[in-house]
Protein backbone atom coordinates (compact mmCIF):
# COMPACT_ATOMS: atom_id res chain seq x y z
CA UNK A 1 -145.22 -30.52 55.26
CA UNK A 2 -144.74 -27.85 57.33
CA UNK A 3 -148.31 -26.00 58.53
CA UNK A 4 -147.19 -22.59 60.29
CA UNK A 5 -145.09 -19.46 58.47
CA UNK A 6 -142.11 -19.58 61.37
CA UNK A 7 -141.56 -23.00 60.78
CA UNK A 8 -142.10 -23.04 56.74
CA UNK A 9 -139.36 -19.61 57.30
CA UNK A 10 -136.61 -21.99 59.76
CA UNK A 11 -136.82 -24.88 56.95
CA UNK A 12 -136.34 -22.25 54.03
CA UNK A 13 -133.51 -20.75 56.05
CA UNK A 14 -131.98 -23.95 56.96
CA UNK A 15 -131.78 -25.16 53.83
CA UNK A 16 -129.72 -21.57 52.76
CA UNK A 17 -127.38 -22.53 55.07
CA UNK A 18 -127.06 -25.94 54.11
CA UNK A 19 -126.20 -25.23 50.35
CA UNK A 20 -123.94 -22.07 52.34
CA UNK A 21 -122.04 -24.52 54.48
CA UNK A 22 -121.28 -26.97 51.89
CA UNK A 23 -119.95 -24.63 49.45
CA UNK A 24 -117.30 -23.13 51.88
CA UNK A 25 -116.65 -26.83 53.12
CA UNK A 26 -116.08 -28.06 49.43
CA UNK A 27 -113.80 -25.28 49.30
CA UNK A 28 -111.87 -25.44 52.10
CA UNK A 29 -111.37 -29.60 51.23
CA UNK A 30 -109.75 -28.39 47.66
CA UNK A 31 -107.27 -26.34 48.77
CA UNK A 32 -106.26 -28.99 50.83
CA UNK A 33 -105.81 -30.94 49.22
CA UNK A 34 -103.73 -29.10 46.32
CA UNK A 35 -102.10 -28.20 49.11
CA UNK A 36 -100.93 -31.83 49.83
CA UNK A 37 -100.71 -32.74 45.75
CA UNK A 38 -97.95 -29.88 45.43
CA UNK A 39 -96.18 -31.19 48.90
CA UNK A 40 -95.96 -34.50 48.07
CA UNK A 41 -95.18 -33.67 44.85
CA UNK A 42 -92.10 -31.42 46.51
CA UNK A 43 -93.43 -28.38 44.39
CA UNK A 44 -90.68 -25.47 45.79
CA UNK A 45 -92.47 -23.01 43.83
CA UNK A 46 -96.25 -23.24 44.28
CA UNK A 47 -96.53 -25.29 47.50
CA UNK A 48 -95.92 -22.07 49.80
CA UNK A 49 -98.98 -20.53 47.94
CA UNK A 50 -100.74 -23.42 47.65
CA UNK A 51 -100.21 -23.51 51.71
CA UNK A 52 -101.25 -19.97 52.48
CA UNK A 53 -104.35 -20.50 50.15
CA UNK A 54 -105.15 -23.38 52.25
CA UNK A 55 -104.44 -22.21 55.77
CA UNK A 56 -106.52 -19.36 54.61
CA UNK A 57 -109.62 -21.12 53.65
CA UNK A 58 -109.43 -23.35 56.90
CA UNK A 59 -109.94 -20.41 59.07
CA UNK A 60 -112.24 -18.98 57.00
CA UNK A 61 -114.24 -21.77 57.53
CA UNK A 62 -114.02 -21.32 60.83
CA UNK A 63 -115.26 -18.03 61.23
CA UNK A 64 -118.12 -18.53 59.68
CA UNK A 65 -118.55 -21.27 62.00
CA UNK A 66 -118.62 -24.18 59.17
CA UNK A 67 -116.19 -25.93 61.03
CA UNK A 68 -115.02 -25.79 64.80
CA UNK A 69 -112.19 -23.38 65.74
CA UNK A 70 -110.34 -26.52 66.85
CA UNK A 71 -110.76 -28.86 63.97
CA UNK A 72 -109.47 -25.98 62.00
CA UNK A 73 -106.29 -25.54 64.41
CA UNK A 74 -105.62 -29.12 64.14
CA UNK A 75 -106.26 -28.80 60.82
CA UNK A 76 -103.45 -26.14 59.80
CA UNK A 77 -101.03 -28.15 62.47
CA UNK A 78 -101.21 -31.15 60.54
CA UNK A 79 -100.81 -29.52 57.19
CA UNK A 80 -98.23 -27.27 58.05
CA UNK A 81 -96.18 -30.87 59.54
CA UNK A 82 -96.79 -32.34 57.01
CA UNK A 83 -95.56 -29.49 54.54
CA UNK A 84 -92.27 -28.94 56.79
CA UNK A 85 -91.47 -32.45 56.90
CA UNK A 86 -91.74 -32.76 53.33
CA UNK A 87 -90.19 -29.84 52.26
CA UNK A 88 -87.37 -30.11 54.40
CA UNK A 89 -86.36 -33.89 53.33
CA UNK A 90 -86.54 -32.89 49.88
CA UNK A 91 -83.96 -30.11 50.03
């Protein structure tokens, strides 16, 4: 248990965070992967929006620090291949 108010004040703040953070990961990790369900599932119509949605929540992510700016980047590369390649074949 913690004795002093700064460090009873870090653990209450940390924990804010924590419940902060996972919500916008949890987030981000669903539109990705409706983003991949409607790729895979060669959706012409919703994919592109599914896409932007998901691009979109990556580097929001990312701004708020959640994830690093470079996991994001590689992030949206790989999606975005994956979505091209996909798309592409199927047409």
């Amino acid at each position: 248990m913690r004795k002093n108010k700064s460090a009873i004040k870090k653990a209450k703040q940390s924990e804010e965070k924590r419940i902060r953070n996972a919500h916008v990961k949890s987030t981000m990790k669903t539109d990705i992967k409706k983003a991949l369900s409607a790729v895979e599932a060669s959706d012409k119509n919703n994919a592109p929006a599914l896409l932007k949605n998901a691009v979109a929540s990556i580097n929001r992510a990312a701004s708020q620090k959640v994830i690093h700016k470079n996991n994001a980047a590689r992030k949206v590369s790989r999606l975005s291949k994956k979505a091209d390649k996909a798309l592409a074949a199927k047409s």
